[in-house]
C-alpha atoms as a PDB file:
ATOM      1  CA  UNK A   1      40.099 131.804  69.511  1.00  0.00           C
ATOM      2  CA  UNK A   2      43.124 131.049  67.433  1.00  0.00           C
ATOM      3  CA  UNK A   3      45.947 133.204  66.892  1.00  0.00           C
ATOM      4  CA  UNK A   4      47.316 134.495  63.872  1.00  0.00           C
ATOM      5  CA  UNK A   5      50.521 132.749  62.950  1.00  0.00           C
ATOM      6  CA  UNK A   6      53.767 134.113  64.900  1.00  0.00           C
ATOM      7  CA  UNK A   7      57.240 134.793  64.709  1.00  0.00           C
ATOM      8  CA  UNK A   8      60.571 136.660  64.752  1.00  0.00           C
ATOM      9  CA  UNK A   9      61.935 139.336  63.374  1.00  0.00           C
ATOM     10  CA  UNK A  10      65.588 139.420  63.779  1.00  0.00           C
ATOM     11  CA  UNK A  11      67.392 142.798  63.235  1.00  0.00           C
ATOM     12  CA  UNK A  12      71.185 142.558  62.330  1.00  0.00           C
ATOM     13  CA  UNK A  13      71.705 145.717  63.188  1.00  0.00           C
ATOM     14  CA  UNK A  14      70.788 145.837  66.405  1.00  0.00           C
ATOM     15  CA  UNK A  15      72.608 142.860  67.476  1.00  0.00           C
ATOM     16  CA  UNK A  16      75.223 143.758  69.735  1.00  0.00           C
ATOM     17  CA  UNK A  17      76.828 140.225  69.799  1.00  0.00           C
ATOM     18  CA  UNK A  18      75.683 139.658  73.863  1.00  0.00           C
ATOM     19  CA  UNK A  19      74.986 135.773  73.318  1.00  0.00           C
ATOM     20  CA  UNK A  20      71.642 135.907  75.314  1.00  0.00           C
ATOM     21  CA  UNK A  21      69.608 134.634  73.263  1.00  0.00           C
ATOM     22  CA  UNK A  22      72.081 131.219  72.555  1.00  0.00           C
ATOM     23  CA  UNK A  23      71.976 131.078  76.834  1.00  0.00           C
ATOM     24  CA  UNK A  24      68.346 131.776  76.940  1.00  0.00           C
ATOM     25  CA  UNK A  25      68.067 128.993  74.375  1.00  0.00           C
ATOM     26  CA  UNK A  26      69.728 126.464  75.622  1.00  0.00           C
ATOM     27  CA  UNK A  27      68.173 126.925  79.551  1.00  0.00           C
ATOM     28  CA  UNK A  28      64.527 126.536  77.997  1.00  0.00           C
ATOM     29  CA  UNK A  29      65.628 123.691  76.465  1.00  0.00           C
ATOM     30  CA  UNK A  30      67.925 122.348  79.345  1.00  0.00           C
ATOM     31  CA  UNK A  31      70.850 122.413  77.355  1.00  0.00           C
ATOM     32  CA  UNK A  32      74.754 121.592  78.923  1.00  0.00           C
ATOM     33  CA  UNK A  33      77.134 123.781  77.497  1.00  0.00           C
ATOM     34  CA  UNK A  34      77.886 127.743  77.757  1.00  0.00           C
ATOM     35  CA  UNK A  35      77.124 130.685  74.871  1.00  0.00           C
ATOM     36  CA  UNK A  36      79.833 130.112  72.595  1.00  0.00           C
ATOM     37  CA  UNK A  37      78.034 128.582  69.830  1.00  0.00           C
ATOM     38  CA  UNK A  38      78.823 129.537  66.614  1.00  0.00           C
ATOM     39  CA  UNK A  39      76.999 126.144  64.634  1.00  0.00           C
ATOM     40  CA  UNK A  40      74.029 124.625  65.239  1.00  0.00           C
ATOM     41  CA  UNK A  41      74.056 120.944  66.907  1.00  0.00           C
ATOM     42  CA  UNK A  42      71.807 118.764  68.607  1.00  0.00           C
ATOM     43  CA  UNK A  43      72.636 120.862  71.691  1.00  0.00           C
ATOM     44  CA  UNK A  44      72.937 124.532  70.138  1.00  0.00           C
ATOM     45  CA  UNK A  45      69.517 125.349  68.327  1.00  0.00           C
ATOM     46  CA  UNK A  46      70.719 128.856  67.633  1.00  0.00           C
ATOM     47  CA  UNK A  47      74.437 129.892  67.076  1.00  0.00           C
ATOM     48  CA  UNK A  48      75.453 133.152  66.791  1.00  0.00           C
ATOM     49  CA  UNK A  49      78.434 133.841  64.166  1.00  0.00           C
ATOM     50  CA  UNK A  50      80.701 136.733  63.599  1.00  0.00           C
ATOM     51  CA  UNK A  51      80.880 138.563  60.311  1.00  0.00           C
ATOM     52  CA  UNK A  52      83.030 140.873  60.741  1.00  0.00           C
ATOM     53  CA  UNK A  53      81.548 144.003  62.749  1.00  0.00           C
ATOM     54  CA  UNK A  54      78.506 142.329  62.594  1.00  0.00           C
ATOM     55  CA  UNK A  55      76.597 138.923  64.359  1.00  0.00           C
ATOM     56  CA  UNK A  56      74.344 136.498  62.774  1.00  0.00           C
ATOM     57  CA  UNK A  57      72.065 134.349  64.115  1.00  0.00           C
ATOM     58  CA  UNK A  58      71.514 130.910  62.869  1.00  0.00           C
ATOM     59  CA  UNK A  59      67.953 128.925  63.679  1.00  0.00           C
ATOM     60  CA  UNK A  60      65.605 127.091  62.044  1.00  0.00           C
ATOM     61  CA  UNK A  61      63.454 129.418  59.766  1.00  0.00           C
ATOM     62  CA  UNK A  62      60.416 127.388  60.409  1.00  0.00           C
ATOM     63  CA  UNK A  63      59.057 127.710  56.612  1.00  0.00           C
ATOM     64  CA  UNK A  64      55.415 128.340  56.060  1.00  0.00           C
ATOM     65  CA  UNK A  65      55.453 125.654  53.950  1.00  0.00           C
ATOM     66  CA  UNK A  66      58.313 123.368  54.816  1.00  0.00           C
ATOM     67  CA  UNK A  67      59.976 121.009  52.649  1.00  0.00           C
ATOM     68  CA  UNK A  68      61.330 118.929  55.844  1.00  0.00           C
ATOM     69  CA  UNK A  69      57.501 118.552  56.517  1.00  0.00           C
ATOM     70  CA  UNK A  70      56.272 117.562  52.986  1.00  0.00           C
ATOM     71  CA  UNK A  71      59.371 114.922  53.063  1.00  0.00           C
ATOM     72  CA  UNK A  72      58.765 112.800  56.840  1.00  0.00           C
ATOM     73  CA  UNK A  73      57.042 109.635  55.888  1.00  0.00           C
ATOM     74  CA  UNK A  74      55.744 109.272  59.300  1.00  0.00           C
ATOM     75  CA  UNK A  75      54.740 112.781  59.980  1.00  0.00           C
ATOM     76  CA  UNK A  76      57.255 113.899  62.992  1.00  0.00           C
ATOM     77  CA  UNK A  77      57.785 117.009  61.582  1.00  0.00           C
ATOM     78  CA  UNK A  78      54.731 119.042  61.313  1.00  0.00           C
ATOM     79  CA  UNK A  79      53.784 123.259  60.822  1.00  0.00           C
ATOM     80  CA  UNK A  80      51.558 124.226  63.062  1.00  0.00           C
ATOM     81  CA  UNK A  81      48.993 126.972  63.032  1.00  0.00           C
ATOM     82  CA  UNK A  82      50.672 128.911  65.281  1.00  0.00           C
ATOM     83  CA  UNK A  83      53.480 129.170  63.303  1.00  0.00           C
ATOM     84  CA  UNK A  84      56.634 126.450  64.634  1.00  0.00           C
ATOM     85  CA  UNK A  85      57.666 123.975  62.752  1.00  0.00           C
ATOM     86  CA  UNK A  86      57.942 120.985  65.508  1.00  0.00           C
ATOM     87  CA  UNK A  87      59.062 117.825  65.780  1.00  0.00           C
ATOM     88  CA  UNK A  88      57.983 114.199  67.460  1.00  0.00           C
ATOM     89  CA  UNK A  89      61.043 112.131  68.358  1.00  0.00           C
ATOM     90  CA  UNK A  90      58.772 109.148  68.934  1.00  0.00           C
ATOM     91  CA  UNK A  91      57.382 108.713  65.326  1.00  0.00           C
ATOM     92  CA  UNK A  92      61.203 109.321  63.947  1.00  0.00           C
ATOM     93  CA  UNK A  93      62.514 106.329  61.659  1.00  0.00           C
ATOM     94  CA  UNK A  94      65.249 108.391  61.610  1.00  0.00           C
ATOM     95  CA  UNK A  95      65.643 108.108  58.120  1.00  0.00           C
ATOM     96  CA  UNK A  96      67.002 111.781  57.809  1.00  0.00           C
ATOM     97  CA  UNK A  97      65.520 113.122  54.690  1.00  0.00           C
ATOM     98  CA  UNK A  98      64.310 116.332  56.547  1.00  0.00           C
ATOM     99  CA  UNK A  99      68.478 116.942  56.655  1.00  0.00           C
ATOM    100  CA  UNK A 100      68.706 116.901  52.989  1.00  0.00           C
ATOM    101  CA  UNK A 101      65.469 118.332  52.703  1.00  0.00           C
ATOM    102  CA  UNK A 102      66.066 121.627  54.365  1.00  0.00           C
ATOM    103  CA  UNK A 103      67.038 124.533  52.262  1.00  0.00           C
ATOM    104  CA  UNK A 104      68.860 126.462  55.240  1.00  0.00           C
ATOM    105  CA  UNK A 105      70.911 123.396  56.030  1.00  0.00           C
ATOM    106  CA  UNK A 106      69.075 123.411  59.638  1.00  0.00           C
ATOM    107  CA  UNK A 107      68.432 119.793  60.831  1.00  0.00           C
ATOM    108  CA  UNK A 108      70.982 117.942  62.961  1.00  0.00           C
ATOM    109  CA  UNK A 109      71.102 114.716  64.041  1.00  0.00           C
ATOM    110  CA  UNK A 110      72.557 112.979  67.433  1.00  0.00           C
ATOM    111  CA  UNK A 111      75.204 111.042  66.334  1.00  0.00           C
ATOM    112  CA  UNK A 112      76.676 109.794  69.528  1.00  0.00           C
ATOM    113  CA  UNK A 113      73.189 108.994  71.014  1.00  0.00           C
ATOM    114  CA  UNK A 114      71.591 104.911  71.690  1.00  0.00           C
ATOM    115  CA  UNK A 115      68.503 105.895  70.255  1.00  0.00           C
ATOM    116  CA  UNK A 116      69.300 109.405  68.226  1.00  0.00           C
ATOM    117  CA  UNK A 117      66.939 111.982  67.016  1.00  0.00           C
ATOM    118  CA  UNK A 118      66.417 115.017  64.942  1.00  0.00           C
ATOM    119  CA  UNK A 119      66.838 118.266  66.487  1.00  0.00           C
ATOM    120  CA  UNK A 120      66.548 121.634  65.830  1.00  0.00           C
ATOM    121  CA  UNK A 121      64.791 125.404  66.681  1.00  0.00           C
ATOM    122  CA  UNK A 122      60.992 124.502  67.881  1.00  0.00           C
ATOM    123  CA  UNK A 123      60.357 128.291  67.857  1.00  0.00           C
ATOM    124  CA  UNK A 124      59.489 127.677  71.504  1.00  0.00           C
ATOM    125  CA  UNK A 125      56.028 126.111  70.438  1.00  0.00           C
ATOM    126  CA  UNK A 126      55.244 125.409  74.284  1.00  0.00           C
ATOM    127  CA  UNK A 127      55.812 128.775  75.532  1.00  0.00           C
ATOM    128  CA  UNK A 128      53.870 130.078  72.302  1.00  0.00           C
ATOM    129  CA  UNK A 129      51.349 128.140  73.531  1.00  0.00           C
ATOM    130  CA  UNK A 130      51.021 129.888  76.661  1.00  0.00           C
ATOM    131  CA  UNK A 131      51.143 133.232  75.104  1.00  0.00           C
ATOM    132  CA  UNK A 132      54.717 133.839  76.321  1.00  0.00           C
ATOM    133  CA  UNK A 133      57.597 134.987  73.850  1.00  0.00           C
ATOM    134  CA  UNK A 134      59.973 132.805  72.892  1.00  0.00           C
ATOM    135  CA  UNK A 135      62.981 132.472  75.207  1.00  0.00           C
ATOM    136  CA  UNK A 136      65.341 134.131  72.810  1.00  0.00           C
ATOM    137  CA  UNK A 137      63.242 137.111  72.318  1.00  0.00           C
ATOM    138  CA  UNK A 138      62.822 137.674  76.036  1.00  0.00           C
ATOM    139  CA  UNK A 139      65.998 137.848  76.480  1.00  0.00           C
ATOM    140  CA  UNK A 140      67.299 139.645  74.150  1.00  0.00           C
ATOM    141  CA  UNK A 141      68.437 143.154  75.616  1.00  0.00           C
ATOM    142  CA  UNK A 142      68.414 144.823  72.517  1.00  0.00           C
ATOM    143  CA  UNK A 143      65.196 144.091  70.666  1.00  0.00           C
ATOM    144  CA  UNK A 144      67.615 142.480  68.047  1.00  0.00           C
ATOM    145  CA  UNK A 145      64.999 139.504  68.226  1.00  0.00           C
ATOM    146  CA  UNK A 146      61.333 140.482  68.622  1.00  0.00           C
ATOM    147  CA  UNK A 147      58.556 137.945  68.351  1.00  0.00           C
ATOM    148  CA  UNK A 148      54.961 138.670  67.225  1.00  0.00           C
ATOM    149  CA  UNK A 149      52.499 137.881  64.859  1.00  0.00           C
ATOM    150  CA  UNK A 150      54.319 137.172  61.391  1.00  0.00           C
ATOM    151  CA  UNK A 151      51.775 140.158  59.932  1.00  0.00           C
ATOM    152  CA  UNK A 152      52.785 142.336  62.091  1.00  0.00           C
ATOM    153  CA  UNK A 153      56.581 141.435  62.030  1.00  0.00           C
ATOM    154  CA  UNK A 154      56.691 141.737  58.423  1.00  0.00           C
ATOM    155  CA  UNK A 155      54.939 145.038  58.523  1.00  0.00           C
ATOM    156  CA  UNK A 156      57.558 146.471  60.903  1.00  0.00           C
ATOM    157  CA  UNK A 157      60.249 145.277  59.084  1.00  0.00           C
ATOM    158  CA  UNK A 158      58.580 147.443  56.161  1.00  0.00           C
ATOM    159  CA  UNK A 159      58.506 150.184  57.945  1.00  0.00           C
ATOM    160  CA  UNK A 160      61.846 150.093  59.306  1.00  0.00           C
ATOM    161  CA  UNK A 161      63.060 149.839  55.637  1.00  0.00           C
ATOM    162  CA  UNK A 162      61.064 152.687  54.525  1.00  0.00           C
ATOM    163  CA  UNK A 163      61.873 154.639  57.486  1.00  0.00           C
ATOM    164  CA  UNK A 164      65.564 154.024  57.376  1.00  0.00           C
ATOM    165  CA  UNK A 165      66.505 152.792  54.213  1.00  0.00           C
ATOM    166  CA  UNK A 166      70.786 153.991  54.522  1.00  0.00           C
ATOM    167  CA  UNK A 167      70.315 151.428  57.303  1.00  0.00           C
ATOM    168  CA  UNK A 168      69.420 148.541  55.694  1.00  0.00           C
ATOM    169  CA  UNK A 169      69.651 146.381  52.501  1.00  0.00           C
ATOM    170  CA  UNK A 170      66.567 146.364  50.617  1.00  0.00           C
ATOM    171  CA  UNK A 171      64.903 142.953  51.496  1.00  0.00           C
ATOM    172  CA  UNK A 172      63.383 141.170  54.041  1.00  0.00           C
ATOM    173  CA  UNK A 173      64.891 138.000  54.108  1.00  0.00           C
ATOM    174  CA  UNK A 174      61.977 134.882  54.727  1.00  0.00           C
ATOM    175  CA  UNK A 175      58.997 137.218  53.198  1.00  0.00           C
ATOM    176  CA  UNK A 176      59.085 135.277  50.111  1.00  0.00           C
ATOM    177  CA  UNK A 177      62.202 132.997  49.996  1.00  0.00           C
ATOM    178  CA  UNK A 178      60.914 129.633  49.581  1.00  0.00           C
ATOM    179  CA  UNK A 179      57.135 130.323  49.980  1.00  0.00           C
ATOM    180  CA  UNK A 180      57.906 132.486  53.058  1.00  0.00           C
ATOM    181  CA  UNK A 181      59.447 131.951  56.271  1.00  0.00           C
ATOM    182  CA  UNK A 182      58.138 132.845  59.918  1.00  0.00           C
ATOM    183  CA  UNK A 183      61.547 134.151  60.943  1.00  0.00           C
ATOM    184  CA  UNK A 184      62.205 137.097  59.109  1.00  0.00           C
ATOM    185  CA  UNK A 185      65.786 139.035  58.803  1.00  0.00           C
ATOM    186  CA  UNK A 186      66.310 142.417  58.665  1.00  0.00           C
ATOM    187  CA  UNK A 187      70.366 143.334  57.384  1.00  0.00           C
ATOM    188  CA  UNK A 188      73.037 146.066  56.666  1.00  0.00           C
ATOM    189  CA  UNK A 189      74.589 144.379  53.847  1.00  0.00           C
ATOM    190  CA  UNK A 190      73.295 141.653  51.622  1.00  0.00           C
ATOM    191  CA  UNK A 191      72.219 138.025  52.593  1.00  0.00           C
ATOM    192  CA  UNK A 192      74.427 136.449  50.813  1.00  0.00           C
ATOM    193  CA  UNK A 193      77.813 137.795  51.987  1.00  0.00           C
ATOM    194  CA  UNK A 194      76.664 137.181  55.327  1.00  0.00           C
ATOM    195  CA  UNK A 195      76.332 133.270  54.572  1.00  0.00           C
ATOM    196  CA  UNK A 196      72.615 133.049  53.651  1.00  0.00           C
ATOM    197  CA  UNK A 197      71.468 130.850  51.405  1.00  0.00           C
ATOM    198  CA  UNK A 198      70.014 133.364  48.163  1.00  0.00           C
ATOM    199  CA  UNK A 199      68.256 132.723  44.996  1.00  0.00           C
ATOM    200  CA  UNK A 200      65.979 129.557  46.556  1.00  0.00           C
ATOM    201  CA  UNK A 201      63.057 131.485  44.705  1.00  0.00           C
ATOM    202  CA  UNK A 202      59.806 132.457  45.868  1.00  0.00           C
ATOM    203  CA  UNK A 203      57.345 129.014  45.563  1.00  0.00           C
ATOM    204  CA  UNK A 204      57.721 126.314  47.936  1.00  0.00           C
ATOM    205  CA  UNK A 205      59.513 123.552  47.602  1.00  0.00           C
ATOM    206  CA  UNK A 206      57.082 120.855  47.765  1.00  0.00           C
ATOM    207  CA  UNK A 207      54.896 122.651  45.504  1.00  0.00           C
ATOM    208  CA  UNK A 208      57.911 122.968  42.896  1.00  0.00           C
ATOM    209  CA  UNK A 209      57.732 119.093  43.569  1.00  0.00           C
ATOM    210  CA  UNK A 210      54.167 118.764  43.391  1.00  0.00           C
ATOM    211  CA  UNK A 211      54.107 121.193  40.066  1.00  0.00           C
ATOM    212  CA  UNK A 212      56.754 118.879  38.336  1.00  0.00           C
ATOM    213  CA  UNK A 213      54.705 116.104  38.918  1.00  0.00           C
ATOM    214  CA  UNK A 214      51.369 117.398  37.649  1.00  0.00           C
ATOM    215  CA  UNK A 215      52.995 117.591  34.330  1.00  0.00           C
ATOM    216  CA  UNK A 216      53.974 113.810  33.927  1.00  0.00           C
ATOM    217  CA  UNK A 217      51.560 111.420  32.860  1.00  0.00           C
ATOM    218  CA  UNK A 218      49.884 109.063  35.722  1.00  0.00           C
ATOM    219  CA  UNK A 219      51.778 105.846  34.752  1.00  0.00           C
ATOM    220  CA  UNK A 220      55.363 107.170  35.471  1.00  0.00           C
ATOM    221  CA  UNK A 221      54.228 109.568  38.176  1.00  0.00           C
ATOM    222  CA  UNK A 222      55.791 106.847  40.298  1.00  0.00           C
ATOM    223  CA  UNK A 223      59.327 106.710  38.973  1.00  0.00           C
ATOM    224  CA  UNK A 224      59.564 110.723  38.189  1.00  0.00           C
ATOM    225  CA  UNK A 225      58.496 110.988  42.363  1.00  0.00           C
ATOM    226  CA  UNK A 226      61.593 108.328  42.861  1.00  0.00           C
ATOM    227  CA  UNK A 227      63.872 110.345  40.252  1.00  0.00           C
ATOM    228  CA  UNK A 228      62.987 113.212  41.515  1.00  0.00           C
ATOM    229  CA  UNK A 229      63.566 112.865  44.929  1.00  0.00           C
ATOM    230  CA  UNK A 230      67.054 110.845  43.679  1.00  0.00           C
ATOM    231  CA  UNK A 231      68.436 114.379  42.265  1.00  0.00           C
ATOM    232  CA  UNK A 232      67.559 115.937  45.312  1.00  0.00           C
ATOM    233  CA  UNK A 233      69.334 113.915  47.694  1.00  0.00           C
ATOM    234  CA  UNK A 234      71.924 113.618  45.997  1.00  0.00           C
ATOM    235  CA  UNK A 235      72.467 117.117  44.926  1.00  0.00           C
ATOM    236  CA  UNK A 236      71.998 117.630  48.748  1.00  0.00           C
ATOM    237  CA  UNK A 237      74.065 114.973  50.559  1.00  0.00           C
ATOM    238  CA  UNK A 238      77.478 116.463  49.711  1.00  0.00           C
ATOM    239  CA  UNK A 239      76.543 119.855  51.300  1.00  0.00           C
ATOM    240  CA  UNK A 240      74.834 118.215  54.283  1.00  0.00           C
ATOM    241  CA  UNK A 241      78.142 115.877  54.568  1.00  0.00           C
ATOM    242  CA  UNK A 242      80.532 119.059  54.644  1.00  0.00           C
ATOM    243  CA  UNK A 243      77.945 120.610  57.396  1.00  0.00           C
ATOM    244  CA  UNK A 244      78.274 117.729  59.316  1.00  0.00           C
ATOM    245  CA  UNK A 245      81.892 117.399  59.225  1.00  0.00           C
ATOM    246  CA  UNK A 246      82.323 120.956  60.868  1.00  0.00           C
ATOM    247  CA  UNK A 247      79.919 120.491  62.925  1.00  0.00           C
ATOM    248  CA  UNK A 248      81.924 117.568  64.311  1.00  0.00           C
ATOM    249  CA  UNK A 249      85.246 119.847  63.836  1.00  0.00           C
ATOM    250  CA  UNK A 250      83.650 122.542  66.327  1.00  0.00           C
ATOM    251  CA  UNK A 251      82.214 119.853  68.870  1.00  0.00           C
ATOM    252  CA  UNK A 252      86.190 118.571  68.649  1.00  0.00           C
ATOM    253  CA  UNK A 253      87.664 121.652  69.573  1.00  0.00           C
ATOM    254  CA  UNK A 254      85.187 123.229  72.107  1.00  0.00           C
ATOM    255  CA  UNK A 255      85.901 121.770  75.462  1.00  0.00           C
ATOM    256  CA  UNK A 256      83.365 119.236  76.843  1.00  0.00           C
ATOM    257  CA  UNK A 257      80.232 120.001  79.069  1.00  0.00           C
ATOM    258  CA  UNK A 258      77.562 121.188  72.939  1.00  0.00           C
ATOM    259  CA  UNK A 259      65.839 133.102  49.111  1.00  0.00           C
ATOM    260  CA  UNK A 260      67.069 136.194  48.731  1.00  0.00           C
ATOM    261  CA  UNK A 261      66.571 137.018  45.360  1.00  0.00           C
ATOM    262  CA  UNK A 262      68.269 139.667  43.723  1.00  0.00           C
ATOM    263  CA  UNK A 263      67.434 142.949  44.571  1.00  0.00           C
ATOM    264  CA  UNK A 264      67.592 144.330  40.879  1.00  0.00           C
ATOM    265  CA  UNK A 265      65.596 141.303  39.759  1.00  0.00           C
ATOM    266  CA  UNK A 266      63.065 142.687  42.106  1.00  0.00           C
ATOM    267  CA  UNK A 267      63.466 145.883  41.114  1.00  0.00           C
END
C-alpha cells in the first residue's frame, strides 16, 4: 500500500549547530569532504549557516509541485509520490534550466567534471523507500530535523506554534510558499532575515505559467511560452550567476578533500 507523501520538519530552534546532519549527509551519499559546509555544491547537499545565535539549514525543499520538474525537457527531474524530488543523471542534456528554474536557488551543477551533472538534496528517496528516515534526520541529536509524513509534520508544526507561540514566528515556512513544500521550517524570527526567499506566493509556479498561458489566444501560445520563459531566465540568470560565483569563492578557500508571505497579509 502506498504511503502518504513524507518529509521534514526542521525546527530552528532546536538546532544546536552540531553539523550531523551535513556529516550524515554526505556519508549516505559518499561524499569527500568534512562538516564545514556552509553552501550547497555538488558535494554539500545541505549546508548549515550561522545567523547569528542561530543555524540554518540549507536543502532542497523538494516542492510539491516543482518548477525544476515542469521545466526538464527530458524528464530527469521528477516528484515522486513519496514525496522527493529526484533526479536521473543519465537523461540530463544538461541544459540547466532547473538552476534558473528553482525558486530557493537549490540546483548546482559540476563544473569541473568530464561529463557533469545536476545535483542536489534527493530527500534520501532510497532510504524512504525502505521505510528508513532520511540520513539527516537520524542523526540529528536534537530532533531539530524530524521526518514523517508531510500531514503529520505540518500538523506538529501547528501545534508547536499554538502551544508555544513566544517561541516562534507565526508561519510555517513551505505550507503554502510556492504551492507547498515537503520540507517545512519552523523559526524564532522571520524567514526573511534569516536569508529565505519570502513573498514567492502561494500557487505554483508552473501553474502561474500554465494560468498565463490559458489567457492568450492559441496562435501565439507559442511565442508567449518562448517570451515567457525568456523573462524568466533572464530575470533569473544574474542571481544564479552571483550563487555560483560564491559557491566557487567557498570551494577556493576551503582546503581540498567539497514564500513566506507576510504575516499581517495573512492576518
Amino acid at each position: 500500500m502506498d504511503s502518504k507523501p513524507r518529509g521534514l520538519l526542521i525546527d530552528i530552534t532546536r538546532c544546536i549547530g552540531c553539523r550531523a546532519c551535513v556529516a550524515a549527509c554526505k556519508s549516505a551519499h559518499g561524499f569527500p569532504g568534512d562538516d564545514s559546509d556552509t553552501e550547497l555544491s555538488a558535494t554539500a547537499y545541505t549546508a548549515l549557516v550561522e545567523r547569528g545565535e542561530l543555524y540554518v539549514r540549507r536543502l532542497c525543499m523538494h516542492c510539491v509541485t516543482p518548477s525544476c520538474v515542469s521545466v526538464c525537457p527530458v524528464a530527469a527531474l521528477q516528484k515522486t509520490s513519496a514525496g522527493p524530488v529526484t533526479y536521473d543523471s543519465s537523461r540530463c542534456l544538461g541544459c540547466r534550466y532547473c538552476m534558473l528554474a528553482c525558486p530557493f536557488n537549490v540546483p548546482r551543477y559540476e563544473w569541473s567534471a568530464t561529463v557533469p551533472s545536476v545535483r542536489k538534496c534527493d530527500l534520501c528517496a532510497e532510504r524512504l523507500a525502505r521505510g528508513e528516515l532520511t540520513a539527516c534526520a537520524e542523526a540529528c541529536p536534537a530532533e531539530a530535523t524530524i521526518a514523517g509524513e508531510r500531514d503529520e509534520l505540518l500538523a506538529e508544526a501547528h501545534r508547536r506554534l499554538r502551544e508555544s507561540p513566544d517561541q516562534y514566528y507565526p508561519y510555517i515556512y513551505g505550507e503554502n510558499d510556492v504551492g507547498g513544500t515537503s520540507v517545512l521550517i519552523l523559526a524564532p524570527v522571520s524567514f526573511a532575515g534569516l536569508g529565505f526567499p519570502t513573498g514567492l506566493g502561494s500557487m505554483p509556479l508552473p501553474d502561474l505559467t500554465m494560468q498565463a498561458l490559458g489567457k492568450i489566444p492559441a496562435v501565439v501560445t507559442v511565442g508567449g511560452a518562448a517570451l515567457l520563459a525568456i523573462h524568466w531566465i533572464t530575470h533569473r540568470r544574474e542571481e544564479v550567476a552571483r550563487a555560483q560565483a560564491a559557491d566557487g569563492r567557498t570551494q577556493q578557500n576551503r582546503p581540498a578533500a567539497g514564500s513566506e508571505a507576510d504575516c499581517d497579509d495573512d492576518d
